[in-house]
PDB file of N, CA and C in Angstrom:
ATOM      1  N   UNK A   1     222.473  45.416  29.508  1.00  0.00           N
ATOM      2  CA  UNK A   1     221.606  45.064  28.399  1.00  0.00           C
ATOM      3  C   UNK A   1     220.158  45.432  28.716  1.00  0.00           C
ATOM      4  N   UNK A   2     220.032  45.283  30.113  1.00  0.00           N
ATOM      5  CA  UNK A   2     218.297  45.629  30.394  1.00  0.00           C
ATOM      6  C   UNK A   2     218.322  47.086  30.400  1.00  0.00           C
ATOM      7  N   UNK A   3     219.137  48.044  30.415  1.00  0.00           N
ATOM      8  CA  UNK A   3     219.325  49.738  30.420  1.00  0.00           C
ATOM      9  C   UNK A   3     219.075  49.980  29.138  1.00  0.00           C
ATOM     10  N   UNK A   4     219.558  49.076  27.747  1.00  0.00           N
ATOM     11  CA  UNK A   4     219.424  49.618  26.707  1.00  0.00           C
ATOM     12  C   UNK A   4     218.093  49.018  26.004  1.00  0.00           C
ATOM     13  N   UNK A   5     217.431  48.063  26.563  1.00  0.00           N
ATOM     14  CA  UNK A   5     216.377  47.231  26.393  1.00  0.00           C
ATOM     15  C   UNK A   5     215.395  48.274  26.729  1.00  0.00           C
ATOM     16  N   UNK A   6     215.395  48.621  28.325  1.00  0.00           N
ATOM     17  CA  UNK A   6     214.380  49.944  28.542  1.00  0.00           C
ATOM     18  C   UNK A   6     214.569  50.871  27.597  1.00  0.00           C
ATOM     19  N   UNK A   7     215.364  51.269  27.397  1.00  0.00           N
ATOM     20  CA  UNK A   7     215.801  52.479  26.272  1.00  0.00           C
ATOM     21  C   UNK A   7     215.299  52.502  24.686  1.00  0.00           C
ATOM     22  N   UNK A   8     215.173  51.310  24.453  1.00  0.00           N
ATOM     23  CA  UNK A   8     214.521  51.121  23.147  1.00  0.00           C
ATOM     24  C   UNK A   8     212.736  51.215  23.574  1.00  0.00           C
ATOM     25  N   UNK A   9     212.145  49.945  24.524  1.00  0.00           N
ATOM     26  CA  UNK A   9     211.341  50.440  24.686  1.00  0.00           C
ATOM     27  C   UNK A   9     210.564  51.508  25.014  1.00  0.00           C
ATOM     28  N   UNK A  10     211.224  52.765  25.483  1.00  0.00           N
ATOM     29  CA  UNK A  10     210.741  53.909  25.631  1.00  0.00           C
ATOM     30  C   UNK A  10     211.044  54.996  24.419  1.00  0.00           C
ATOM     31  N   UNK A  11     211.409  54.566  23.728  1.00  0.00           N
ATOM     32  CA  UNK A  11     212.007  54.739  22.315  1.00  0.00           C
ATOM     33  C   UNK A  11     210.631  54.627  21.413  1.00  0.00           C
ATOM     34  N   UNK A  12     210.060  53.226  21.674  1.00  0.00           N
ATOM     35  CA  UNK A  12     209.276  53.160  20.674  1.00  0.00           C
ATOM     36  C   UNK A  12     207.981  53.214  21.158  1.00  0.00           C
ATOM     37  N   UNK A  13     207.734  53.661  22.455  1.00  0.00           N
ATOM     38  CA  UNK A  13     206.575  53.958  22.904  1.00  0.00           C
ATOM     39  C   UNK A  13     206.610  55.754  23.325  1.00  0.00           C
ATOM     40  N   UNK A  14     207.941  56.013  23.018  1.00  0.00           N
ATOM     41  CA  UNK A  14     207.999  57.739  22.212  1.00  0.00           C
ATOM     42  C   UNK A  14     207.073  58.017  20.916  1.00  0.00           C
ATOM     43  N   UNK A  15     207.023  57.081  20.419  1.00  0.00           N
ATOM     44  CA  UNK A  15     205.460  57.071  19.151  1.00  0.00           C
ATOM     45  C   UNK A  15     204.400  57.483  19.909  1.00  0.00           C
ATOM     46  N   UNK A  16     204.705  57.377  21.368  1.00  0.00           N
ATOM     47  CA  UNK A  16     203.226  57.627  22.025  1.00  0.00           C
ATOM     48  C   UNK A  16     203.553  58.445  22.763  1.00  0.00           C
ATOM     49  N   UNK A  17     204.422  59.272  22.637  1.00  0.00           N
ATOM     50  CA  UNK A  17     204.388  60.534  23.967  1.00  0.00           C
ATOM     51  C   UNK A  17     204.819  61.560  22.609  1.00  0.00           C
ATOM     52  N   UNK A  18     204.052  62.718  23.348  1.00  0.00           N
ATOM     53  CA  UNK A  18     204.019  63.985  22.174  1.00  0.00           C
ATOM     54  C   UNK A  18     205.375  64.664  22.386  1.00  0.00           C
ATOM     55  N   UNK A  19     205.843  66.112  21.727  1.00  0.00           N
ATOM     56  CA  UNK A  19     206.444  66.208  21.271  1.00  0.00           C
ATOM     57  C   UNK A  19     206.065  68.228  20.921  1.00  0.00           C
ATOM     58  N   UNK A  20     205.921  69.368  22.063  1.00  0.00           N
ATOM     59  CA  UNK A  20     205.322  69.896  21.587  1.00  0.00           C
ATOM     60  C   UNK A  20     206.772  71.200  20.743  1.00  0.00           C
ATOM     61  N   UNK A  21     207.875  70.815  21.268  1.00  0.00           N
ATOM     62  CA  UNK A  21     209.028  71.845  20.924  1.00  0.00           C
ATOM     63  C   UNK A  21     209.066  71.786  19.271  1.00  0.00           C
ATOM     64  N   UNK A  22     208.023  70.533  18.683  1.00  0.00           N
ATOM     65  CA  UNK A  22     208.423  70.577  17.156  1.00  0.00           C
ATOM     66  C   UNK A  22     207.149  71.288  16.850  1.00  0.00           C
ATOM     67  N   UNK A  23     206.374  71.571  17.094  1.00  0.00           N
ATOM     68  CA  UNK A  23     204.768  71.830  16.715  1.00  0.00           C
ATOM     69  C   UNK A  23     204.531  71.989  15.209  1.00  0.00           C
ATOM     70  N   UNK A  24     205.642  73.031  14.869  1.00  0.00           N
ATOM     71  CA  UNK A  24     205.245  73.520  13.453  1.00  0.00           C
ATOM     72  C   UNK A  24     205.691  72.511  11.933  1.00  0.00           C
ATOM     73  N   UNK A  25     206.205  71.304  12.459  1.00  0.00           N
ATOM     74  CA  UNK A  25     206.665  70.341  11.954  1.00  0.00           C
ATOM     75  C   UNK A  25     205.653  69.028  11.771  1.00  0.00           C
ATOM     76  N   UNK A  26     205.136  69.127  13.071  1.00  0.00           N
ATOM     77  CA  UNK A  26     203.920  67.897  13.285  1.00  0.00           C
ATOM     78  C   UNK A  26     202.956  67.290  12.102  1.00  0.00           C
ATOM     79  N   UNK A  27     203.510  66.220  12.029  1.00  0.00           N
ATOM     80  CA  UNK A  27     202.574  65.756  10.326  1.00  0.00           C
ATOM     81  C   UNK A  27     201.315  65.770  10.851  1.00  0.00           C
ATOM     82  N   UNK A  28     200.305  65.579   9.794  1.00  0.00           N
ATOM     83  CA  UNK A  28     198.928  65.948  10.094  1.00  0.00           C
ATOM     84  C   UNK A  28     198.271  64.695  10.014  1.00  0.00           C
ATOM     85  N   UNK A  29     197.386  64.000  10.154  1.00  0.00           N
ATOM     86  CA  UNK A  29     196.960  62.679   9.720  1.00  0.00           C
ATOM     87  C   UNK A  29     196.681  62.306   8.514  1.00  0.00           C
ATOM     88  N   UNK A  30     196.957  63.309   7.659  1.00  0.00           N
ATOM     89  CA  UNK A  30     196.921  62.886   6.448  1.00  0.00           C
ATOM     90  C   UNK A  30     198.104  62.339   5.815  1.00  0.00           C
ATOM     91  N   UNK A  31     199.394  63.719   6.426  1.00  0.00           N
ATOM     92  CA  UNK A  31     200.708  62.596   6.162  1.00  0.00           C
ATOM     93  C   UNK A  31     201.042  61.209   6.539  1.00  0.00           C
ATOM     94  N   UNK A  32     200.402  61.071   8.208  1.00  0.00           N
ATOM     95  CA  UNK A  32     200.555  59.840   8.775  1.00  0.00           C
ATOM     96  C   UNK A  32     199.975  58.954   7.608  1.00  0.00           C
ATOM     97  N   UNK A  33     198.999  59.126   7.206  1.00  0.00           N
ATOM     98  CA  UNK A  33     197.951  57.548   6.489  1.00  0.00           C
ATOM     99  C   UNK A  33     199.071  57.583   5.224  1.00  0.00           C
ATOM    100  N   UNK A  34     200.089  58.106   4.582  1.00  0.00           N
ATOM    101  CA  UNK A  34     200.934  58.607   3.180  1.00  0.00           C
ATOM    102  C   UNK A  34     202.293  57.538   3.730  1.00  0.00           C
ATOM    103  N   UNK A  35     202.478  57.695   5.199  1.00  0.00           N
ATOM    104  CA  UNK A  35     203.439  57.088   6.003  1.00  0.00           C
ATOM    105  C   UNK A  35     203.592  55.873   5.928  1.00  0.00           C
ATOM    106  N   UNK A  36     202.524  55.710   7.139  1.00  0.00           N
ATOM    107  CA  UNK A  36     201.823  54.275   7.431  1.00  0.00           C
ATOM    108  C   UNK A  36     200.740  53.576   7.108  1.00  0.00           C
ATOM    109  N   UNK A  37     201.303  51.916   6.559  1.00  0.00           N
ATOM    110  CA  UNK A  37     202.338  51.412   6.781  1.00  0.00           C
ATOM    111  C   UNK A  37     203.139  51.433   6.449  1.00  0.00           C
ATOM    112  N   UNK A  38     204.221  50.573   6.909  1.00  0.00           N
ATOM    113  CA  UNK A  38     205.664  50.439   6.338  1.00  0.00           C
ATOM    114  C   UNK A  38     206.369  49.308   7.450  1.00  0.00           C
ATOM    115  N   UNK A  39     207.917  50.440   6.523  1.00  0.00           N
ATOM    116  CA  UNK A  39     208.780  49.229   7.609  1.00  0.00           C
ATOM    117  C   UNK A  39     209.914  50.280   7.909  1.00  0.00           C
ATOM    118  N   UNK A  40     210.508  50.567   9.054  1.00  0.00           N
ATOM    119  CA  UNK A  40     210.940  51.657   9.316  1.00  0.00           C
ATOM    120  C   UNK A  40     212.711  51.257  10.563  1.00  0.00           C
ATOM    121  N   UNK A  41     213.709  51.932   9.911  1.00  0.00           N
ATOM    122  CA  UNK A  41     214.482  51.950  10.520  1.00  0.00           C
ATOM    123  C   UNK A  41     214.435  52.997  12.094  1.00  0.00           C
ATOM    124  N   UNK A  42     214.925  52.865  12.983  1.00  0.00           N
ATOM    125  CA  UNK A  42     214.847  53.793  14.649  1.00  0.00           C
ATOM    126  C   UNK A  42     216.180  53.563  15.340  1.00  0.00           C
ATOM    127  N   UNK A  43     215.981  54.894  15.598  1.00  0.00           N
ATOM    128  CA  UNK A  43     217.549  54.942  16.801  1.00  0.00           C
ATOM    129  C   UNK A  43     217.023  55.558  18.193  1.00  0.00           C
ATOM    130  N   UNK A  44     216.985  55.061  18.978  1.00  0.00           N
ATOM    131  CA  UNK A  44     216.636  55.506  20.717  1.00  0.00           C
ATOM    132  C   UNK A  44     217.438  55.672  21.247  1.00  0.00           C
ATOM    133  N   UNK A  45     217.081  56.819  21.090  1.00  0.00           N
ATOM    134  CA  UNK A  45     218.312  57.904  22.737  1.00  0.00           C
ATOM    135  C   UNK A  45     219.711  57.814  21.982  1.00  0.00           C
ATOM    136  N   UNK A  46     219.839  58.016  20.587  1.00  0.00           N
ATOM    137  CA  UNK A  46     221.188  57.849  19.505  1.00  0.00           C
ATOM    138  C   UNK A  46     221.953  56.620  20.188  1.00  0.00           C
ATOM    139  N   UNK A  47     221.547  55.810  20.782  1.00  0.00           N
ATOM    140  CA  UNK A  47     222.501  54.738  21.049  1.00  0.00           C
ATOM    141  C   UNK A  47     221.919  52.851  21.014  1.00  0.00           C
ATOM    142  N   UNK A  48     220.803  52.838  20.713  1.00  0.00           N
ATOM    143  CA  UNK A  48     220.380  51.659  20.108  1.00  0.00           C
ATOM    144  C   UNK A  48     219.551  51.916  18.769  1.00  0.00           C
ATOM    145  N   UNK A  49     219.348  50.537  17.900  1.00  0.00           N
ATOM    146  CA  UNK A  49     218.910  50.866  16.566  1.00  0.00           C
ATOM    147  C   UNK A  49     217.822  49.513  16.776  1.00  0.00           C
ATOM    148  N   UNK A  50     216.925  49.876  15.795  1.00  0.00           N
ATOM    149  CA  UNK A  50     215.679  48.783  16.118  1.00  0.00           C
ATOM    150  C   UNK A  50     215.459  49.096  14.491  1.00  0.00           C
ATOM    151  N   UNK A  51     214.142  47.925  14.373  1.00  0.00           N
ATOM    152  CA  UNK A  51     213.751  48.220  13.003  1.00  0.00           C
ATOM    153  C   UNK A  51     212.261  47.825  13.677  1.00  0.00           C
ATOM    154  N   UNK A  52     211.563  48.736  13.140  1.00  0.00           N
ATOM    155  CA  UNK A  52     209.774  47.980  13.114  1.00  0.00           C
ATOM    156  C   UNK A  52     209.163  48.047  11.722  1.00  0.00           C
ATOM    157  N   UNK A  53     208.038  47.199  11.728  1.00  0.00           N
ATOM    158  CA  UNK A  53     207.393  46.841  10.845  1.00  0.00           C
ATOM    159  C   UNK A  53     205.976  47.143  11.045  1.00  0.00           C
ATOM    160  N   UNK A  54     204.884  48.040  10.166  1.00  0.00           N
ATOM    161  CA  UNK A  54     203.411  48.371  10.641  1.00  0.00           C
ATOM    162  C   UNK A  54     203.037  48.242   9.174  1.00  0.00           C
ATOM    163  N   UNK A  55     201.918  46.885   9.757  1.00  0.00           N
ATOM    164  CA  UNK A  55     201.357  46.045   8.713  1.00  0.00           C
ATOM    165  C   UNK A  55     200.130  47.156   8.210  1.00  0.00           C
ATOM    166  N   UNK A  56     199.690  46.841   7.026  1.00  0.00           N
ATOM    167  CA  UNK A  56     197.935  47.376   6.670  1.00  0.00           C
ATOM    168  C   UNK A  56     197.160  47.112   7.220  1.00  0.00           C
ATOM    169  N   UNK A  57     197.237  45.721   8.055  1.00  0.00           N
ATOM    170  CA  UNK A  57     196.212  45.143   9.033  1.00  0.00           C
ATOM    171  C   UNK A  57     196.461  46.159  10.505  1.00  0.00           C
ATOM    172  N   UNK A  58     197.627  46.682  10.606  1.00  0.00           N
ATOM    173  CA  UNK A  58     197.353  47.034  12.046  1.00  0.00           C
ATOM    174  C   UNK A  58     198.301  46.348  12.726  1.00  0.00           C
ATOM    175  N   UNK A  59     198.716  45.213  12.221  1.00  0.00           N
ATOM    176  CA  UNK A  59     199.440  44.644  13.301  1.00  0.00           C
ATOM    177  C   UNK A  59     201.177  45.445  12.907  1.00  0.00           C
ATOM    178  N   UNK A  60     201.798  44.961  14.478  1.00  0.00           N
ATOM    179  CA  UNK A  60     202.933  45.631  14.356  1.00  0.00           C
ATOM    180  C   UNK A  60     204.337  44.689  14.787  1.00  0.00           C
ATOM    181  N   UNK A  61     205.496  44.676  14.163  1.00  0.00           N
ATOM    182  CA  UNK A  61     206.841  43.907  14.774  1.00  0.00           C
ATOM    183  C   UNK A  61     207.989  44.844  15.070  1.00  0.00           C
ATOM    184  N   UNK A  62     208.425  44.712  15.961  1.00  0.00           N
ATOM    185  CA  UNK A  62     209.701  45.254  16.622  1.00  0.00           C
ATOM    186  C   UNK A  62     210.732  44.324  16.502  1.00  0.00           C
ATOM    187  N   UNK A  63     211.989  44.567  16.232  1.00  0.00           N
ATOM    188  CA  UNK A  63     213.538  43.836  16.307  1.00  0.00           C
ATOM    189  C   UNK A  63     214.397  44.598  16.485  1.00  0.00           C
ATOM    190  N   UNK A  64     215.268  43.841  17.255  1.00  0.00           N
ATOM    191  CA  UNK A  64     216.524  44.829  17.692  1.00  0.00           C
ATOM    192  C   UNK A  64     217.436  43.683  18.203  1.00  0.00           C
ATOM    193  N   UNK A  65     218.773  43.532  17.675  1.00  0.00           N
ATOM    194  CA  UNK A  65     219.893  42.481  18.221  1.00  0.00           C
ATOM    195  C   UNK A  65     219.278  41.501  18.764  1.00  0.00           C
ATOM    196  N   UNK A  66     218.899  39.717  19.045  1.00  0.00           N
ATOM    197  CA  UNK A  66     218.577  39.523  19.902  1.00  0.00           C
ATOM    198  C   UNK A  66     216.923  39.223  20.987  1.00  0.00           C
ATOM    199  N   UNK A  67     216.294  40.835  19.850  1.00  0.00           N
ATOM    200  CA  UNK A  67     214.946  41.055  20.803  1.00  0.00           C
ATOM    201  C   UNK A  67     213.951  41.130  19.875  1.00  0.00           C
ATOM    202  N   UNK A  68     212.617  40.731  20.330  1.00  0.00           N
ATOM    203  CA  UNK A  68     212.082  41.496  19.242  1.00  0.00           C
ATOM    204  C   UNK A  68     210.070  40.966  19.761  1.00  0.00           C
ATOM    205  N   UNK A  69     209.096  41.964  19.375  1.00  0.00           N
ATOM    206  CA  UNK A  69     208.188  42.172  20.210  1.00  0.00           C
ATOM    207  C   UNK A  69     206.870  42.259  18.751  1.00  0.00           C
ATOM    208  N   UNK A  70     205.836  42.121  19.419  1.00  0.00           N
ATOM    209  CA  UNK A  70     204.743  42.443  18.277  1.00  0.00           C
ATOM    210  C   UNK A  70     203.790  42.577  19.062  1.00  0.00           C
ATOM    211  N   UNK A  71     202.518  43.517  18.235  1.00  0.00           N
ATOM    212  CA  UNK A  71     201.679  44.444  18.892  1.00  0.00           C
ATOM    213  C   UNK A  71     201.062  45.120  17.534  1.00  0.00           C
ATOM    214  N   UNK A  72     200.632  46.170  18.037  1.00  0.00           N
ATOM    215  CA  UNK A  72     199.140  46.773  16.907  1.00  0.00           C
ATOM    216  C   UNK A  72     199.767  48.319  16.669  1.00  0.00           C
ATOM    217  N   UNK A  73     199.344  49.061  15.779  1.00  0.00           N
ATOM    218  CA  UNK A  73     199.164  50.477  15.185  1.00  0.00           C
ATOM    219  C   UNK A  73     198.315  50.931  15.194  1.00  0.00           C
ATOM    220  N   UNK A  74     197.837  52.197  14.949  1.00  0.00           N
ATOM    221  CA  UNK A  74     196.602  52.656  14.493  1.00  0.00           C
ATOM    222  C   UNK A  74     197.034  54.315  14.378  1.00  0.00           C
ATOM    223  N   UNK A  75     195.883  54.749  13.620  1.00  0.00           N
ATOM    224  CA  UNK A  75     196.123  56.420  13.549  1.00  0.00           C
ATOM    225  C   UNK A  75     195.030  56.885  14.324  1.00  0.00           C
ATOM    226  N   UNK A  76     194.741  57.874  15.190  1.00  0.00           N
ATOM    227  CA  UNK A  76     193.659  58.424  15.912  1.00  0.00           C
ATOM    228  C   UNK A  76     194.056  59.892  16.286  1.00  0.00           C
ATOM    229  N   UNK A  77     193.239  60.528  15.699  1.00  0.00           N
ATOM    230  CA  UNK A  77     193.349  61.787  15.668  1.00  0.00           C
ATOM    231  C   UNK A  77     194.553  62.700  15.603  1.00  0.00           C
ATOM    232  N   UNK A  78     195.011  62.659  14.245  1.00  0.00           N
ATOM    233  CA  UNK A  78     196.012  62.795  14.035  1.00  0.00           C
ATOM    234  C   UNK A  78     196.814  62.479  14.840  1.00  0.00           C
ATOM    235  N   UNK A  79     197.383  61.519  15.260  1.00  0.00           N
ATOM    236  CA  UNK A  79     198.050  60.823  16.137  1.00  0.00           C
ATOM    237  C   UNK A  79     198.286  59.146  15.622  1.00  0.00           C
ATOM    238  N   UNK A  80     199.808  58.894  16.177  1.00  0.00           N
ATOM    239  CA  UNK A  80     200.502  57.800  15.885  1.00  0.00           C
ATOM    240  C   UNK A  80     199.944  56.832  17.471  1.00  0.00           C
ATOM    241  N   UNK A  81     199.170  55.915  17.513  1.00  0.00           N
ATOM    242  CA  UNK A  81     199.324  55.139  18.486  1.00  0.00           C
ATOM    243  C   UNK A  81     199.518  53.479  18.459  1.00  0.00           C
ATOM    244  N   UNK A  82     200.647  53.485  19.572  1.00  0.00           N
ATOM    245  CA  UNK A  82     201.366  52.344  19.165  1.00  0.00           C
ATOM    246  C   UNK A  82     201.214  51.229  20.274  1.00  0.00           C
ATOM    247  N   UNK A  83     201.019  49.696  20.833  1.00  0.00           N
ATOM    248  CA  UNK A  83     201.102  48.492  21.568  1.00  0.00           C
ATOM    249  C   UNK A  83     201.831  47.717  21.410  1.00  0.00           C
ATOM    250  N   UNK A  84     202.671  47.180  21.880  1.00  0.00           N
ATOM    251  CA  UNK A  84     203.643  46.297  22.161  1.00  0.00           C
ATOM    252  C   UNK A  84     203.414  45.167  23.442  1.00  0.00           C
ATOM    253  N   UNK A  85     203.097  44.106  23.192  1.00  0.00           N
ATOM    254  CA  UNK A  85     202.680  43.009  23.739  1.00  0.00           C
ATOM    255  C   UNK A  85     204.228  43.112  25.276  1.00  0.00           C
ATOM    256  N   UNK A  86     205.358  43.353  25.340  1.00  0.00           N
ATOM    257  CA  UNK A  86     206.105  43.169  26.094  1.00  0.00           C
ATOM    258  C   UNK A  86     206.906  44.849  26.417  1.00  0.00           C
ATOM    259  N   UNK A  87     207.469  45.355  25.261  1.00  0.00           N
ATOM    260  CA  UNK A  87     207.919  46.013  25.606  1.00  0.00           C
ATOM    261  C   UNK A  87     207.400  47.686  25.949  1.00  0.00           C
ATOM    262  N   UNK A  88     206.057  47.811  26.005  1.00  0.00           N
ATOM    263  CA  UNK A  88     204.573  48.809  26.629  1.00  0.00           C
ATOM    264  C   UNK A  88     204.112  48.060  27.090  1.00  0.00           C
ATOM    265  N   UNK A  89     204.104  46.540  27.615  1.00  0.00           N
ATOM    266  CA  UNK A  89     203.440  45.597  28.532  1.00  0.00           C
ATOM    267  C   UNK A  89     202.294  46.099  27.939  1.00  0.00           C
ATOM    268  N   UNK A  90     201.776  46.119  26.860  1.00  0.00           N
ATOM    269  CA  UNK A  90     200.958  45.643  26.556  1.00  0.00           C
ATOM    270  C   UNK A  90     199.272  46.998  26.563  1.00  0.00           C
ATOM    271  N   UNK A  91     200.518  48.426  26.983  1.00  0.00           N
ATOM    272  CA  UNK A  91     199.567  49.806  26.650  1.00  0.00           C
ATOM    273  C   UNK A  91     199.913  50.215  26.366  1.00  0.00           C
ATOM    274  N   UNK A  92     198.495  50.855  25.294  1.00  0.00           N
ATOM    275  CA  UNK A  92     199.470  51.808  24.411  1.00  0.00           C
ATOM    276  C   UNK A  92     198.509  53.228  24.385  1.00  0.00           C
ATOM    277  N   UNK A  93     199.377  53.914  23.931  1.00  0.00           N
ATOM    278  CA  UNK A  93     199.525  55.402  23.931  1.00  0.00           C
ATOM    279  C   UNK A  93     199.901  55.827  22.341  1.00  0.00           C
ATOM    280  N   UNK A  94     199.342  57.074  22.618  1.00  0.00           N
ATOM    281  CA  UNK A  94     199.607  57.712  21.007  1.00  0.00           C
ATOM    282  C   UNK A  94     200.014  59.310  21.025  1.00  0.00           C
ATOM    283  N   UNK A  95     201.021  59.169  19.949  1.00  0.00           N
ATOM    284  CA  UNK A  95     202.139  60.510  20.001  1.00  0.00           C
ATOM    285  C   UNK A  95     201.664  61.443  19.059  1.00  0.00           C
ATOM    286  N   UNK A  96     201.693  62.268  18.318  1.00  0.00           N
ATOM    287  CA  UNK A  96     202.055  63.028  17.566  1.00  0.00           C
ATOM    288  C   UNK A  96     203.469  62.826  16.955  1.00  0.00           C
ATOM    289  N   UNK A  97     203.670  63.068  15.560  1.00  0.00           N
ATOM    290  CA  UNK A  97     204.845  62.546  14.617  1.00  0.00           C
ATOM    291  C   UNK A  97     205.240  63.762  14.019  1.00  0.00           C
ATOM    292  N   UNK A  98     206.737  64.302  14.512  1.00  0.00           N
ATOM    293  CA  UNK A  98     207.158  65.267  13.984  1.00  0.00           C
ATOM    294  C   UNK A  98     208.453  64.798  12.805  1.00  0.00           C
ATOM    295  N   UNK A  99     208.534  65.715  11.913  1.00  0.00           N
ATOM    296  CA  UNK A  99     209.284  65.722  10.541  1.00  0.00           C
ATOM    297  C   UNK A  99     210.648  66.456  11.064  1.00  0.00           C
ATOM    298  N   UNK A 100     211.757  65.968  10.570  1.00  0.00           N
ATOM    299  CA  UNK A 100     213.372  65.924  10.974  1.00  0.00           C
ATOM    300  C   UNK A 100     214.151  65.641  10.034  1.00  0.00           C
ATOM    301  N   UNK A 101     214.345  66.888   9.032  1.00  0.00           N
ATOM    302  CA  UNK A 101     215.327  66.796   7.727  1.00  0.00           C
ATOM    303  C   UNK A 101     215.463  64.692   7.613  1.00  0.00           C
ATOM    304  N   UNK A 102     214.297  64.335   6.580  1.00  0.00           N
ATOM    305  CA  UNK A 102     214.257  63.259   6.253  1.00  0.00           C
ATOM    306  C   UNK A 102     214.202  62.191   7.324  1.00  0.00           C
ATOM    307  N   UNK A 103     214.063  62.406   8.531  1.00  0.00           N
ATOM    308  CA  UNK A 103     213.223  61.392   9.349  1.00  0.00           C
ATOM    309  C   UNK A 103     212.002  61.700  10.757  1.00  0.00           C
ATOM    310  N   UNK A 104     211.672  60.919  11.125  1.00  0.00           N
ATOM    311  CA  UNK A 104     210.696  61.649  11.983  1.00  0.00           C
ATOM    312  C   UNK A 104     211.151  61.316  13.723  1.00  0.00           C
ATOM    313  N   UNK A 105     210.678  62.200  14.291  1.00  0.00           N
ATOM    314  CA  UNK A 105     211.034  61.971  15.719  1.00  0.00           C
ATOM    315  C   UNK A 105     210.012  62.318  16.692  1.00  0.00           C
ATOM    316  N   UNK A 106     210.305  61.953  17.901  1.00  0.00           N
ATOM    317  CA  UNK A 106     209.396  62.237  19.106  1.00  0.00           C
ATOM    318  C   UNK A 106     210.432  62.131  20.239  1.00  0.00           C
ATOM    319  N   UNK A 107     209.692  62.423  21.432  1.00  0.00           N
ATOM    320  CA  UNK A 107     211.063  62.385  22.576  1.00  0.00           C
ATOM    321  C   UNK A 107     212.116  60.945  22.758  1.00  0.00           C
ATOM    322  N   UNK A 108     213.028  61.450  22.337  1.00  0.00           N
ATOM    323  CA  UNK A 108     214.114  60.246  22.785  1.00  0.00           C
ATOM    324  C   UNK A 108     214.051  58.914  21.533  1.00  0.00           C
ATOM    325  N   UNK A 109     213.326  59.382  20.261  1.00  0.00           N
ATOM    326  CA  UNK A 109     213.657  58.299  18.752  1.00  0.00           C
ATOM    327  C   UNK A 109     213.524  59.310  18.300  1.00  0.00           C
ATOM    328  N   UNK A 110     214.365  58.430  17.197  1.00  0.00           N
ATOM    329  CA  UNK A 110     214.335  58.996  15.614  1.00  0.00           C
ATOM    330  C   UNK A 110     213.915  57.957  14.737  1.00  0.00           C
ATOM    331  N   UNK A 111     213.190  58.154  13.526  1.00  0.00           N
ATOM    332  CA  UNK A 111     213.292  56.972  12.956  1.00  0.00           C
ATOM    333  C   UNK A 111     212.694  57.761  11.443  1.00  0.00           C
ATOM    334  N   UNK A 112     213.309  56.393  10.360  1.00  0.00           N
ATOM    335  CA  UNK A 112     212.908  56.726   8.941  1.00  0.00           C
ATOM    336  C   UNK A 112     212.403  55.219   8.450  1.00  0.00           C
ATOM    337  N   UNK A 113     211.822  55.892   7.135  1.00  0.00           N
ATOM    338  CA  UNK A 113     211.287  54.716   6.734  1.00  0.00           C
ATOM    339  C   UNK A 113     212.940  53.688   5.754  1.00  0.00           C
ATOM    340  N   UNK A 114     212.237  52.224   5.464  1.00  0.00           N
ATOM    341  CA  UNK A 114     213.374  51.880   4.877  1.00  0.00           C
ATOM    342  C   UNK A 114     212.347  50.902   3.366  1.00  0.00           C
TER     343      UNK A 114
END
């Protein structure tokens, strides 16, 4: 359970690690602000499923079976950057957001909106 626990968390702190094999896909920050917020279904590493939530305020919730974490958003230069109070202990980092026949991805998630 702690293998797939890491796995999500690196899943959703894949919001914060780039992504350069998609380049020509990469939303721009204008799509991001069209994006976010929301509330968004995710699959990490195709074998766990999470749902997060990114408020207008910034703030952010994670759930998954069991788990579930809260922390902040923001957009910065064209870039997705994401905090998670437990599962980024609490640093955060910011990705670039690439487009994936109707959902978006970065290394090791996928995720769509719901």
């Amino acid at each position: 359970m702690k293998r797939i626990l890491k796995l999500a968390v690196a899943g959703v702190v894949v919001l914060c690690a780039s992504s350069s094999a998609y380049a020509e896909a990469t939303l721009t920050h204008s799509q991001l602000q069209k994006l976010f917020p929301g509330t968004f279904t995710a699959v990490v590493y195709g074998v766990k499923k999470l749902t997060f939530t990114a408020k207008g305020n910034g703030t952010l919730f994670g759930q998954m079976p069991g788990k579930q974490d809260s922390g902040r958003w923001s957009l910065k230069d064209g870039k997705l950057c994401v905090m998670l109070t437990t599962w980024t202990r609490g640093k955060s980092a910011c990705s670039t957001v690439v487009a994936d026949n109707g959902w978006y991805q970065g290394r090791g998630i996928k995720f769509r909106k719901i």
